[in-house]
C-alpha atoms as a PDB file:
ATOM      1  CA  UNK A   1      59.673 -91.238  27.581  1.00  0.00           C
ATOM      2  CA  UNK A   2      57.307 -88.726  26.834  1.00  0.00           C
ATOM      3  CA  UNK A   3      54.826 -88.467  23.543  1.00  0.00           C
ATOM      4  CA  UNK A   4      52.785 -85.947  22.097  1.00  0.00           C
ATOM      5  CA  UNK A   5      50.383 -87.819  19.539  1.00  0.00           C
ATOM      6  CA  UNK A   6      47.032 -87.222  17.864  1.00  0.00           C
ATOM      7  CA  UNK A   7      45.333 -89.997  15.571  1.00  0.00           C
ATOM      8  CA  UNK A   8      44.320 -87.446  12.705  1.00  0.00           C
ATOM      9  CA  UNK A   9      41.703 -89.161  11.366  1.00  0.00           C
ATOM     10  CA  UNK A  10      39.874 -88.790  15.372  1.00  0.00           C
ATOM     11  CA  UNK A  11      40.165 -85.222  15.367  1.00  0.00           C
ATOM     12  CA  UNK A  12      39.095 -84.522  11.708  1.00  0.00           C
ATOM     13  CA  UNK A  13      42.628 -82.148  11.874  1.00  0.00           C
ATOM     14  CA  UNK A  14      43.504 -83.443   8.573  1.00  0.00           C
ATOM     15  CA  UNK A  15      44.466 -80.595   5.556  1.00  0.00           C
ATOM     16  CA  UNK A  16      43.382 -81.361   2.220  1.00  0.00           C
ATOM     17  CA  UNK A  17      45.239 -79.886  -0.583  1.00  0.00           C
ATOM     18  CA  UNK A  18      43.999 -80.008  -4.215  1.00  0.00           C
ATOM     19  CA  UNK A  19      46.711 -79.381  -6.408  1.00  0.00           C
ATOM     20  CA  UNK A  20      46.245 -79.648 -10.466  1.00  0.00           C
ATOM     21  CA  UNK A  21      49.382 -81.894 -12.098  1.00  0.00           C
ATOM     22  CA  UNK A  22      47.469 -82.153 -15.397  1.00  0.00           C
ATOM     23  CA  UNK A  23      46.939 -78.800 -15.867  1.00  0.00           C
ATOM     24  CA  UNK A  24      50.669 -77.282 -15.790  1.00  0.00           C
ATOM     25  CA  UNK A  25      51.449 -77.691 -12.250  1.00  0.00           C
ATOM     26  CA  UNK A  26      55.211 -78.005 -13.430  1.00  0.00           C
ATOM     27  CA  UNK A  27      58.724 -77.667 -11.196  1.00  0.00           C
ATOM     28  CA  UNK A  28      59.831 -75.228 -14.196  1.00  0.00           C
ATOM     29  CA  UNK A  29      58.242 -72.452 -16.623  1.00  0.00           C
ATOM     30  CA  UNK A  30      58.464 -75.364 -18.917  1.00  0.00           C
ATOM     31  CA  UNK A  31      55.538 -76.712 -20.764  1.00  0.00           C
ATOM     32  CA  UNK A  32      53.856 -79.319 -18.849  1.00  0.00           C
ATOM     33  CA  UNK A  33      55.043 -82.972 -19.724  1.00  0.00           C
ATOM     34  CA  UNK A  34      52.481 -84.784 -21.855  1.00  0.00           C
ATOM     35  CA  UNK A  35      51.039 -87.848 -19.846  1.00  0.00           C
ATOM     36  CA  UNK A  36      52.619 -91.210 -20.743  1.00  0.00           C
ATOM     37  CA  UNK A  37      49.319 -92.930 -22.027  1.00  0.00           C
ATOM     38  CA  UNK A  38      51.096 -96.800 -21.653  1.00  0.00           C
ATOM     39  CA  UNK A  39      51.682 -95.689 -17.963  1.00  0.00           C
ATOM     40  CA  UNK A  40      48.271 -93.978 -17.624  1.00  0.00           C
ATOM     41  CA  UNK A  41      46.231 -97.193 -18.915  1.00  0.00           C
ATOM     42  CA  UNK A  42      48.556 -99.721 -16.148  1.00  0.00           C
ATOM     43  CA  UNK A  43      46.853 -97.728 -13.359  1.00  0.00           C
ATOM     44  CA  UNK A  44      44.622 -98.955 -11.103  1.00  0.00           C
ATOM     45  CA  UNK A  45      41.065 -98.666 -12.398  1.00  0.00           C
ATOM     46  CA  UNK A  46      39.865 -97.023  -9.738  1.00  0.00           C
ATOM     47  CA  UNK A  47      42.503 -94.463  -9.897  1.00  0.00           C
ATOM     48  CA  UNK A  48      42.905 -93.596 -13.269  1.00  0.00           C
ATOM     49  CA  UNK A  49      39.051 -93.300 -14.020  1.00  0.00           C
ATOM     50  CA  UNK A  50      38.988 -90.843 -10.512  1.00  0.00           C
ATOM     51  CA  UNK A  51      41.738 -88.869 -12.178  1.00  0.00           C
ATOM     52  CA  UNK A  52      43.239 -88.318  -9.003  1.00  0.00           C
ATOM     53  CA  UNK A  53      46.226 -89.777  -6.675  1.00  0.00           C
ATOM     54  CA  UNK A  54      45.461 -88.923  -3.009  1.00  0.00           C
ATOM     55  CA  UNK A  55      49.051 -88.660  -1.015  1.00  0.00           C
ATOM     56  CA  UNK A  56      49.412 -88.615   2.678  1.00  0.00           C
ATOM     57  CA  UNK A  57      52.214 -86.240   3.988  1.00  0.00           C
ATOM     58  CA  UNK A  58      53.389 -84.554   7.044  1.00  0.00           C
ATOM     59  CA  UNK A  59      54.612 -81.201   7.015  1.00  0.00           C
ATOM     60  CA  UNK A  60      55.471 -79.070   7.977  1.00  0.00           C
ATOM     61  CA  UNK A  61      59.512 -80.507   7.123  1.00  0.00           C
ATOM     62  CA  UNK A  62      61.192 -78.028   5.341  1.00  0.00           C
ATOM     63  CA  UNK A  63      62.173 -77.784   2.436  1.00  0.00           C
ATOM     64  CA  UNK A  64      60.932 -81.525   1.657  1.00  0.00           C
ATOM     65  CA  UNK A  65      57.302 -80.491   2.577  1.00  0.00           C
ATOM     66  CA  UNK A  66      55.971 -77.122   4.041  1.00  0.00           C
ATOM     67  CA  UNK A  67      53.562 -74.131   3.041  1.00  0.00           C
ATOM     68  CA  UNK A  68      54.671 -71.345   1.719  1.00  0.00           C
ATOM     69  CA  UNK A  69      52.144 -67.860   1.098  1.00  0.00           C
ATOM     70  CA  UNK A  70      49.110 -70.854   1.735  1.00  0.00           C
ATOM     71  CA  UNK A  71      50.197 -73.108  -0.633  1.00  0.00           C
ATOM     72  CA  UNK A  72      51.738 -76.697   0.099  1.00  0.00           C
ATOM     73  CA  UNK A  73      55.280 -77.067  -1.651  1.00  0.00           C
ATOM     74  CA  UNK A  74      58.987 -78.139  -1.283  1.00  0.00           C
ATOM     75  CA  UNK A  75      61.240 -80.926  -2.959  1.00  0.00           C
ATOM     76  CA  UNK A  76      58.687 -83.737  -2.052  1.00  0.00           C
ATOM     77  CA  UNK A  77      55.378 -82.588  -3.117  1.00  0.00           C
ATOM     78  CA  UNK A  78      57.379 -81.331  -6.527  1.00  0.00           C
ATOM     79  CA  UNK A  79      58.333 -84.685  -6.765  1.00  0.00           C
ATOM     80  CA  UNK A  80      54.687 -85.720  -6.371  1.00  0.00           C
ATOM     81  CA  UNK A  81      52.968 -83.811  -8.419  1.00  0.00           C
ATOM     82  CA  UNK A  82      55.502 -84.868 -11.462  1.00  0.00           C
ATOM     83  CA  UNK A  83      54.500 -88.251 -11.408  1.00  0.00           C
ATOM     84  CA  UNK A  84      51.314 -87.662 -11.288  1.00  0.00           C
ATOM     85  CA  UNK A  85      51.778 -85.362 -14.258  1.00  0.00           C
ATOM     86  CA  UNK A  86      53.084 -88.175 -16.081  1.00  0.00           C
ATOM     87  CA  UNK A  87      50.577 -89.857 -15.322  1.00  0.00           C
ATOM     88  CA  UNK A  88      47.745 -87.859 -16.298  1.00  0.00           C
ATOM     89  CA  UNK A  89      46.637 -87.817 -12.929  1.00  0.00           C
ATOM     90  CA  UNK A  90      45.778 -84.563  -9.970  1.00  0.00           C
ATOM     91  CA  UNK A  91      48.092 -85.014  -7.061  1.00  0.00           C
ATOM     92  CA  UNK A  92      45.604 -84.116  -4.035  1.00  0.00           C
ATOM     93  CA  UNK A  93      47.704 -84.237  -0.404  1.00  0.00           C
ATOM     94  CA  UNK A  94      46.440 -84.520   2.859  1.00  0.00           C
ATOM     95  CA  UNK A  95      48.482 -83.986   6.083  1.00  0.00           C
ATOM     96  CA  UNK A  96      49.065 -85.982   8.760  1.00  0.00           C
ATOM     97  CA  UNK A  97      50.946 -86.722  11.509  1.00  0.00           C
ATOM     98  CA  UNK A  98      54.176 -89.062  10.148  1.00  0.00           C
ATOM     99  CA  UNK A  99      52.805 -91.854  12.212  1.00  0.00           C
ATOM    100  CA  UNK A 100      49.960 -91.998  10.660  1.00  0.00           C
ATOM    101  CA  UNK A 101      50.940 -92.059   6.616  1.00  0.00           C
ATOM    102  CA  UNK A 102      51.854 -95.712   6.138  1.00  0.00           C
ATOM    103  CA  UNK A 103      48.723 -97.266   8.101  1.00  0.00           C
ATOM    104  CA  UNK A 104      46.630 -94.637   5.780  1.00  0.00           C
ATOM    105  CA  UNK A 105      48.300 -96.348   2.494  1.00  0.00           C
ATOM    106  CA  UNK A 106      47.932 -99.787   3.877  1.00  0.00           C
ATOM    107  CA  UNK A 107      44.297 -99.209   4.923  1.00  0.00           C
ATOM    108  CA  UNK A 108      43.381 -97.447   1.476  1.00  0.00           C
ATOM    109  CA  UNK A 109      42.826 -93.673   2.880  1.00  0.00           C
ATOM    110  CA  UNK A 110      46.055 -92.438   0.611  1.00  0.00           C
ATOM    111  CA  UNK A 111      46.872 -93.953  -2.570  1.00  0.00           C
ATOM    112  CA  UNK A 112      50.615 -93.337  -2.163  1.00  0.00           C
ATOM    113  CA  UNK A 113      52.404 -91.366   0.842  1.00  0.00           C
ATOM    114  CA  UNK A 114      55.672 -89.007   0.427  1.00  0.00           C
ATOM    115  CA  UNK A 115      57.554 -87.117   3.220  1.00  0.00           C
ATOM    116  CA  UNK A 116      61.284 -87.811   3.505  1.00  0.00           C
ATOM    117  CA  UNK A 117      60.309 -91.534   3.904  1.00  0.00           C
ATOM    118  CA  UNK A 118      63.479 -93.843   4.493  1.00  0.00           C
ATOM    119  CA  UNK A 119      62.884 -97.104   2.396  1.00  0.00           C
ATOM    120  CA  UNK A 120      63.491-100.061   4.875  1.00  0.00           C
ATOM    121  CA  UNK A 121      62.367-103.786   4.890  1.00  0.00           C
ATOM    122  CA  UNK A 122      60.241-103.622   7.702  1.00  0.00           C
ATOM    123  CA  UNK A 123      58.293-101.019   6.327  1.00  0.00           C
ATOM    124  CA  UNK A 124      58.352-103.013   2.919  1.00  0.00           C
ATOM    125  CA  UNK A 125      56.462-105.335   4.917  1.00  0.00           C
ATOM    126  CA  UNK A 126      53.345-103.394   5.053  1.00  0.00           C
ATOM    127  CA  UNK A 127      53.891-101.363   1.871  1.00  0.00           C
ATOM    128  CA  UNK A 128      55.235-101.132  -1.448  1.00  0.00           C
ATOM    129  CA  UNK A 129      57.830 -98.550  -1.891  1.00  0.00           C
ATOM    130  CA  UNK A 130      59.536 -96.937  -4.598  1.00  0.00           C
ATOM    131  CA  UNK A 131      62.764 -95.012  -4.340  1.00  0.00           C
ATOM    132  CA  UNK A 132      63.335 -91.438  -5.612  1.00  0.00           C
ATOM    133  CA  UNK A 133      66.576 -90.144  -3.550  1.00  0.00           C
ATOM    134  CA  UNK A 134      69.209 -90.558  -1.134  1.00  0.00           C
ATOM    135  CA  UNK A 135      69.237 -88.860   2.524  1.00  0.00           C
ATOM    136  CA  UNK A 136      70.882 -89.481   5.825  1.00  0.00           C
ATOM    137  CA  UNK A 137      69.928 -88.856   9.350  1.00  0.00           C
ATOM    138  CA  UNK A 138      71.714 -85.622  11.013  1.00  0.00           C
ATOM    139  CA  UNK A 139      71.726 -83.927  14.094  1.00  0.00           C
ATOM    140  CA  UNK A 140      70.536 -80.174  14.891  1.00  0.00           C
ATOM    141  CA  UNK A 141      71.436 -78.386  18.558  1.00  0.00           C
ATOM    142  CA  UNK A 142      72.011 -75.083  19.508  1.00  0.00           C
ATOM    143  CA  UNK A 143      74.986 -73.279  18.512  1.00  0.00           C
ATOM    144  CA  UNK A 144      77.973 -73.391  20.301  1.00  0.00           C
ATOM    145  CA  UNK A 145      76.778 -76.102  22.239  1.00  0.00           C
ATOM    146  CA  UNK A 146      78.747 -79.273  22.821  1.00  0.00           C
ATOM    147  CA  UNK A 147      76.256 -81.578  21.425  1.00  0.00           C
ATOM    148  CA  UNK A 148      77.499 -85.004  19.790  1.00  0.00           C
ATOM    149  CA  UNK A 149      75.432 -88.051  17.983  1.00  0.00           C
ATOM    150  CA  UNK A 150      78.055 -90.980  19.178  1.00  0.00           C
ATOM    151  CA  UNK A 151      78.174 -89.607  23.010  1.00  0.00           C
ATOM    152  CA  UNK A 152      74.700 -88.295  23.856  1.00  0.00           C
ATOM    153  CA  UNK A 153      74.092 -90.119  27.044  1.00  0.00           C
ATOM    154  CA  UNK A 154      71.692 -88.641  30.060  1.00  0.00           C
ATOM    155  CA  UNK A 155      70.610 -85.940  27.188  1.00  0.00           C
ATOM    156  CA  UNK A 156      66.900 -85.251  25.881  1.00  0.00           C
ATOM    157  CA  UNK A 157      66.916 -85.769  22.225  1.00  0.00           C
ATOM    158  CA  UNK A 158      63.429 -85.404  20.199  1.00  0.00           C
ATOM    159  CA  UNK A 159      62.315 -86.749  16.978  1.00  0.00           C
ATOM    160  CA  UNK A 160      59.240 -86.818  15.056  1.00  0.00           C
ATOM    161  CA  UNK A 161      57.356 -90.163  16.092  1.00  0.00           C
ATOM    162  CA  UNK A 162      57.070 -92.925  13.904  1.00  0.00           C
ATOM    163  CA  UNK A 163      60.559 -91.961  11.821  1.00  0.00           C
ATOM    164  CA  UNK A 164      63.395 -94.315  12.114  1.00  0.00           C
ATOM    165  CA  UNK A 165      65.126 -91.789  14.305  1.00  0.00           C
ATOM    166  CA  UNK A 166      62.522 -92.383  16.865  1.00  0.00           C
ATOM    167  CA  UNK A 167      61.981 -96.295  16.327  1.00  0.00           C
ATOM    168  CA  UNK A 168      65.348 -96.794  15.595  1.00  0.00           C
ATOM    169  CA  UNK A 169      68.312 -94.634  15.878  1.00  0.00           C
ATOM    170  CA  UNK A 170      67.501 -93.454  19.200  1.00  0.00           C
ATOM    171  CA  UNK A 171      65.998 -96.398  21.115  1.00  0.00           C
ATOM    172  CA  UNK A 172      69.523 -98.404  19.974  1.00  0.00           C
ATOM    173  CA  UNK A 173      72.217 -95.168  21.140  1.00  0.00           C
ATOM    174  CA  UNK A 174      69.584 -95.426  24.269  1.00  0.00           C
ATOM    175  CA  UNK A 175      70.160 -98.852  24.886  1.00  0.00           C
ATOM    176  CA  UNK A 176      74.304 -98.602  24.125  1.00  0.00           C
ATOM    177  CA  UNK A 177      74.496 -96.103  27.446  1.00  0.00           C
ATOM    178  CA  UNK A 178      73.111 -97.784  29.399  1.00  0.00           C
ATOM    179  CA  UNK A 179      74.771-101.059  28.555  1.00  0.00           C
ATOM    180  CA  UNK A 180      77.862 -99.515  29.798  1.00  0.00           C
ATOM    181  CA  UNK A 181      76.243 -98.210  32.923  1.00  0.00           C
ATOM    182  CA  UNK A 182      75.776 -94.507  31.389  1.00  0.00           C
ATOM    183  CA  UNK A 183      72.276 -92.576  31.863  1.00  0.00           C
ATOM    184  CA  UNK A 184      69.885 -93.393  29.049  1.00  0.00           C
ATOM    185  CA  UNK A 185      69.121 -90.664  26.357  1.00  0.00           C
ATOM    186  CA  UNK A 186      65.852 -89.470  27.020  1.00  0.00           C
ATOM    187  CA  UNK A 187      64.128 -89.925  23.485  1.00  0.00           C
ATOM    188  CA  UNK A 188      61.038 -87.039  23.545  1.00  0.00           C
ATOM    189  CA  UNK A 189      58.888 -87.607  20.828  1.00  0.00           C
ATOM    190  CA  UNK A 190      56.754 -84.949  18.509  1.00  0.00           C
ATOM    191  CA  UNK A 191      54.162 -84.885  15.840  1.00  0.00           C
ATOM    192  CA  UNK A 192      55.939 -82.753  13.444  1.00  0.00           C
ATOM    193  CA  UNK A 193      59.947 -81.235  13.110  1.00  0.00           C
ATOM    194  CA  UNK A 194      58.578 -77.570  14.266  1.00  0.00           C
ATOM    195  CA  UNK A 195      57.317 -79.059  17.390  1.00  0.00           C
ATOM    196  CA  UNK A 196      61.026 -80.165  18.073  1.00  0.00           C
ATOM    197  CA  UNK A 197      62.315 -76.912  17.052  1.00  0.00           C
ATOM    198  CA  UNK A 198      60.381 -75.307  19.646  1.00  0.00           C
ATOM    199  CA  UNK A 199      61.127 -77.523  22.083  1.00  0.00           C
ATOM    200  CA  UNK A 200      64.798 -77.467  21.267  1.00  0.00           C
ATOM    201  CA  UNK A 201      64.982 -73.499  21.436  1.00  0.00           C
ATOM    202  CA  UNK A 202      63.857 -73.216  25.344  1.00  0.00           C
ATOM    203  CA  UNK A 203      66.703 -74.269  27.953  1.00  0.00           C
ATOM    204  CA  UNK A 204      66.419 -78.271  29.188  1.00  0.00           C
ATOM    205  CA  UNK A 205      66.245 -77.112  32.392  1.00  0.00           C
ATOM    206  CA  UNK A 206      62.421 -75.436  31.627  1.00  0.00           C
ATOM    207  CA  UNK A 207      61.567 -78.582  30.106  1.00  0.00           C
ATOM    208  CA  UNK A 208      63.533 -77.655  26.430  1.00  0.00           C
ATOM    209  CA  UNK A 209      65.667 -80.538  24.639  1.00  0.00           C
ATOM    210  CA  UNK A 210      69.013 -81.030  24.063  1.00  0.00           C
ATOM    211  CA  UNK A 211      68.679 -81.684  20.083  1.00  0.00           C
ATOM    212  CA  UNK A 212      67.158 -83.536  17.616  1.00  0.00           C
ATOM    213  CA  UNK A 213      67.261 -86.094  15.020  1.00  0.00           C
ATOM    214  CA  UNK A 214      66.362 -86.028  11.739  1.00  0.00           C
ATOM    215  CA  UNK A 215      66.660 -86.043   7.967  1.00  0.00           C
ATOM    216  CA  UNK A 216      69.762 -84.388   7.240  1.00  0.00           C
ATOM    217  CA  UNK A 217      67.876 -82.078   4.222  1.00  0.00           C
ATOM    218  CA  UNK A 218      65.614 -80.702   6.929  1.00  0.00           C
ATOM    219  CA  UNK A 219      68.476 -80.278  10.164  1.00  0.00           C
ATOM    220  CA  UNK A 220      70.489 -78.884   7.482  1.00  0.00           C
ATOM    221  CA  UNK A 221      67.197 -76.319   6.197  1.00  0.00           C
ATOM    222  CA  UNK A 222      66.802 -75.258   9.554  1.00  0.00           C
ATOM    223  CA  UNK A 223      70.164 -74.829  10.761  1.00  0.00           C
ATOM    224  CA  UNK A 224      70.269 -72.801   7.437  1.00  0.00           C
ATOM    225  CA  UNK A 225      67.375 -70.589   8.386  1.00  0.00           C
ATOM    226  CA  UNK A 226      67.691 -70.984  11.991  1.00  0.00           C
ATOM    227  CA  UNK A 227      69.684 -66.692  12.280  1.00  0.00           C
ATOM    228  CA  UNK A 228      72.630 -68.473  13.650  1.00  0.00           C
ATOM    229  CA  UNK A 229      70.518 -70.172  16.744  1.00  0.00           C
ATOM    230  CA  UNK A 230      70.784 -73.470  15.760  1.00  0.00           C
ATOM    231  CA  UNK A 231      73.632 -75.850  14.298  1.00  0.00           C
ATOM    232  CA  UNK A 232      74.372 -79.254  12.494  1.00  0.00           C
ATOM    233  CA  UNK A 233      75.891 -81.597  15.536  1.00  0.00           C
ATOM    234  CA  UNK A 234      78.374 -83.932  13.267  1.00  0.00           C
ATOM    235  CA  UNK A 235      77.743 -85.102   9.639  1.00  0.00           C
ATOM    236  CA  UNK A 236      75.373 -87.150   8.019  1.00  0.00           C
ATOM    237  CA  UNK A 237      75.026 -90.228   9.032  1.00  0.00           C
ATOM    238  CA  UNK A 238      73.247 -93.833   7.986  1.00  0.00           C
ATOM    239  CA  UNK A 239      72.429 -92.408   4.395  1.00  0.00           C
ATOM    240  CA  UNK A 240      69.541 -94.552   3.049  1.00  0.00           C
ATOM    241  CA  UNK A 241      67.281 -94.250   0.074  1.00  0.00           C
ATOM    242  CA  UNK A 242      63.552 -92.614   0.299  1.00  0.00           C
ATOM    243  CA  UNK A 243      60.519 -93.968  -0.875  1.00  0.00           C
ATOM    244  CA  UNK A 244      57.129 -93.048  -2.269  1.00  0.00           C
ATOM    245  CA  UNK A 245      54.797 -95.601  -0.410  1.00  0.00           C
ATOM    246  CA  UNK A 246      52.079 -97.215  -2.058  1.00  0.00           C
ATOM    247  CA  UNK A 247      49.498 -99.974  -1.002  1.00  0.00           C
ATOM    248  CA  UNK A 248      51.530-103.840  -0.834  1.00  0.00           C
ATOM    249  CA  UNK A 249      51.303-105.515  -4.224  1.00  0.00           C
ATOM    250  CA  UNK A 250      49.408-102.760  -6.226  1.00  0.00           C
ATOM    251  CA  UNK A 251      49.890-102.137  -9.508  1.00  0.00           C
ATOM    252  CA  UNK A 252      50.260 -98.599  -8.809  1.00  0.00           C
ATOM    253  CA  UNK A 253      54.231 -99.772  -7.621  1.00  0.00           C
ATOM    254  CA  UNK A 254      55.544-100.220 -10.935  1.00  0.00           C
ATOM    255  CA  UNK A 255      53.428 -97.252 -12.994  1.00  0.00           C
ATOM    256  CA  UNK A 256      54.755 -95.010 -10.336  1.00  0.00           C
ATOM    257  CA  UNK A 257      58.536 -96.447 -10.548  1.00  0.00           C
ATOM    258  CA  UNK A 258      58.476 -95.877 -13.898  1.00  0.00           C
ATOM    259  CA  UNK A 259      57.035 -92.596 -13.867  1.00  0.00           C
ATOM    260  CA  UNK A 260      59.932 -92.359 -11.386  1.00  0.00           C
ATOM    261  CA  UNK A 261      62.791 -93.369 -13.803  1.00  0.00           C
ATOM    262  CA  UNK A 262      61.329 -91.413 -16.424  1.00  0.00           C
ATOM    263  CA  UNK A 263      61.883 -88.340 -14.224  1.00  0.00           C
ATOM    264  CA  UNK A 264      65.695 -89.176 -13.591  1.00  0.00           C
ATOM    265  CA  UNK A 265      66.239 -90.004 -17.358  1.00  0.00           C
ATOM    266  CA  UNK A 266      65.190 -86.660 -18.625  1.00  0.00           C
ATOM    267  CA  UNK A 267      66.466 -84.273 -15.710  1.00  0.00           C
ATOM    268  CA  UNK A 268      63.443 -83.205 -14.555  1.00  0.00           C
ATOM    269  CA  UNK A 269      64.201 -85.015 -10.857  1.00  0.00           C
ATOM    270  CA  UNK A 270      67.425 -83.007 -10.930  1.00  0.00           C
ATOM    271  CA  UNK A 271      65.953 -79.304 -11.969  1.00  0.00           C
ATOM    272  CA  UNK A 272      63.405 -80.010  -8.849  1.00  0.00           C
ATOM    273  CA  UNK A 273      66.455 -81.266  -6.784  1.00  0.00           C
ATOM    274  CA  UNK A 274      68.372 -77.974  -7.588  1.00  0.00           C
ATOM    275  CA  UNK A 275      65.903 -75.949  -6.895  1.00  0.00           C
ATOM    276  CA  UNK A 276      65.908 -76.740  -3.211  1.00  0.00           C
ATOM    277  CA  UNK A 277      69.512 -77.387  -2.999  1.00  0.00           C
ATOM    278  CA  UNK A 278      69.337 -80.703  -2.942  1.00  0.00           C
ATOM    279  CA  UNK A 279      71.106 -82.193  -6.130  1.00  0.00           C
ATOM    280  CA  UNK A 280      73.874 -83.916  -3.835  1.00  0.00           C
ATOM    281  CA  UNK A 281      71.342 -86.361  -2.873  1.00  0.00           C
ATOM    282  CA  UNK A 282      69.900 -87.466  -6.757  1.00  0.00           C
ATOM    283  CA  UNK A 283      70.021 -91.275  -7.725  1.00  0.00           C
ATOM    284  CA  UNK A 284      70.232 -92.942 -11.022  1.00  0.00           C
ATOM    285  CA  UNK A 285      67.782 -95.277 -10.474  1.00  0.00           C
ATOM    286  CA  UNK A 286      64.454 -95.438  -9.157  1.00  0.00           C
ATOM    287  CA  UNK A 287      63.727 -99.380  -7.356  1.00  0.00           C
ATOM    288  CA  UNK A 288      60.395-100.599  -6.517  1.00  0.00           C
ATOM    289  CA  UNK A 289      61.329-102.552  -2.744  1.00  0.00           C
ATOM    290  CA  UNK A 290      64.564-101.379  -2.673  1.00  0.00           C
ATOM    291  CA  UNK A 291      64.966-100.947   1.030  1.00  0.00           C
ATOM    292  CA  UNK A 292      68.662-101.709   2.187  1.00  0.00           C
ATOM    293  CA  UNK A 293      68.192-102.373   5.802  1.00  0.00           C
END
């Protein structure tokens, strides 16, 4: 098995992103939404006298979280920076390598963490986490070729480390092969989706991947964008909730559901949803520990 990791915090490679929520940084040409004052004062001290909610992410994972002419964006950090707008708070991001996002909230270096993050028990474990929409896990290989999720023995699939496609998925369709005496999939892991991407577009044979497993918003982005080189390989597949993480038995959890369900309740969830093509994926409602698996 072969990794490519980096602790981020080591190498000081981190990105820091200030980006204003009180002061209009809206999903629409809409007024700004008014902070919810009952929400604001159930904040953490710490956080609501700071002003600010530092988020870990992980781009770039388009169209959930990538830049665009310098400036961080997609569906996630929208999502983001509307609760913190309700909240009266500044949503300030800082990248990092997927891996890395949930220790960060647990340890206290993000207050909350958002990247097309599947809720599931064992990561409720560790952290709070409250649910905002519904995804699957997809496929993406080149096109034309014959490349399928249920029969991918002896091939070299990637995925970004730390995702349940790498910890999960993978290790398990692994283990199924050679149960039945087939060659193992060779699981190659990578600190972000463009890594695999790269990797993916050289042959196998020159050290390239077969395909790679993902979030089905982001295989379907990038098959999208991809100038016919790439494809979806089958449909979506183990369709889970994700989650805004925050630190195990904070009181930020419930503020931040709420906050949540306030942004289903008056659409605003669903004009940030269309805008990225993603409405098929919208909830009604928002859970705090909601993982399903």
């Amino acid at each position: 098995m072969v990794k490519q990791s980096r602790r981020w915090a080591a190498t000081g490679a981190a990105v820091i992103l200030a980006v204003s929520a009180v002061t209009g940084c809206s999903s629409s040409n809409d007024e700004p939404t008014p902070p919810d004052q009952s929400l604001r004062q159930a904040l953490p001290a710490n956080i609501r006298d700071a002003g600010t909610l530092t988020v870990g992410t992980s781009g770039p994972y388009a169209p959930l979280v990538f830049e665009q002419s310098g400036e961080l964006t997609g569906f996630d950090v929208e999502v983001v920076r509307a609760v913190a707008e309700r909240l009266g708070l500044n949503a300030e991001f800082t990248q990092a390598p997927f891996a890395d996002l949930l220790p960060g909230v647990a340890d206290g270096s993000f207050d909350s963490a958002a990247r097309g993050m599947f809720a599931t028990l064992q990561r409720q474990q560790t952290v709070d986490q409250v649910t905002y929409y519904s995804a699957g896990t997809q496929w993406l290989g080149r096109a034309g070729a014959d490349l399928d999720p249920n029969d991918a023995c002896g091939k070299r699939i990637g995925a970004a480390e730390g995702t349940v496609q790498f910890t999960v998925e993978l290790p398990a369709k692994s283990a199924a092969c050679t149960d039945t005496g087939s060659e193992a999939i060779e699981i190659i892991g990578f600190d972000d989706f463009d890594q695999a991407v790269d990797a993916l577009a050289k042959d196998p044979d020159q050290g390239g991947i077969d395909g790679i497993s993902a979030d089905s918003p982001v295989v379907q982005y990038a098959a999208k964008t991809s100038d016919g080189k790439f494809d979806t390989a089958g449909a979506p597949f183990d369709t889970e909730p994700y989650a805004i993480a925050v630190k195990k038995d904070s009181a930020l959890g419930p503020v931040v559901q709420k906050a949540v369900q306030q942004l289903i309740d008056d659409g605003e969830l669903r004009k940030i949803a269309e805008k990225w093509g993603l409405e098929a994926g919208l909830i009604e409602t928002s859970l705090l520990n909601g993982a399903l698996i």
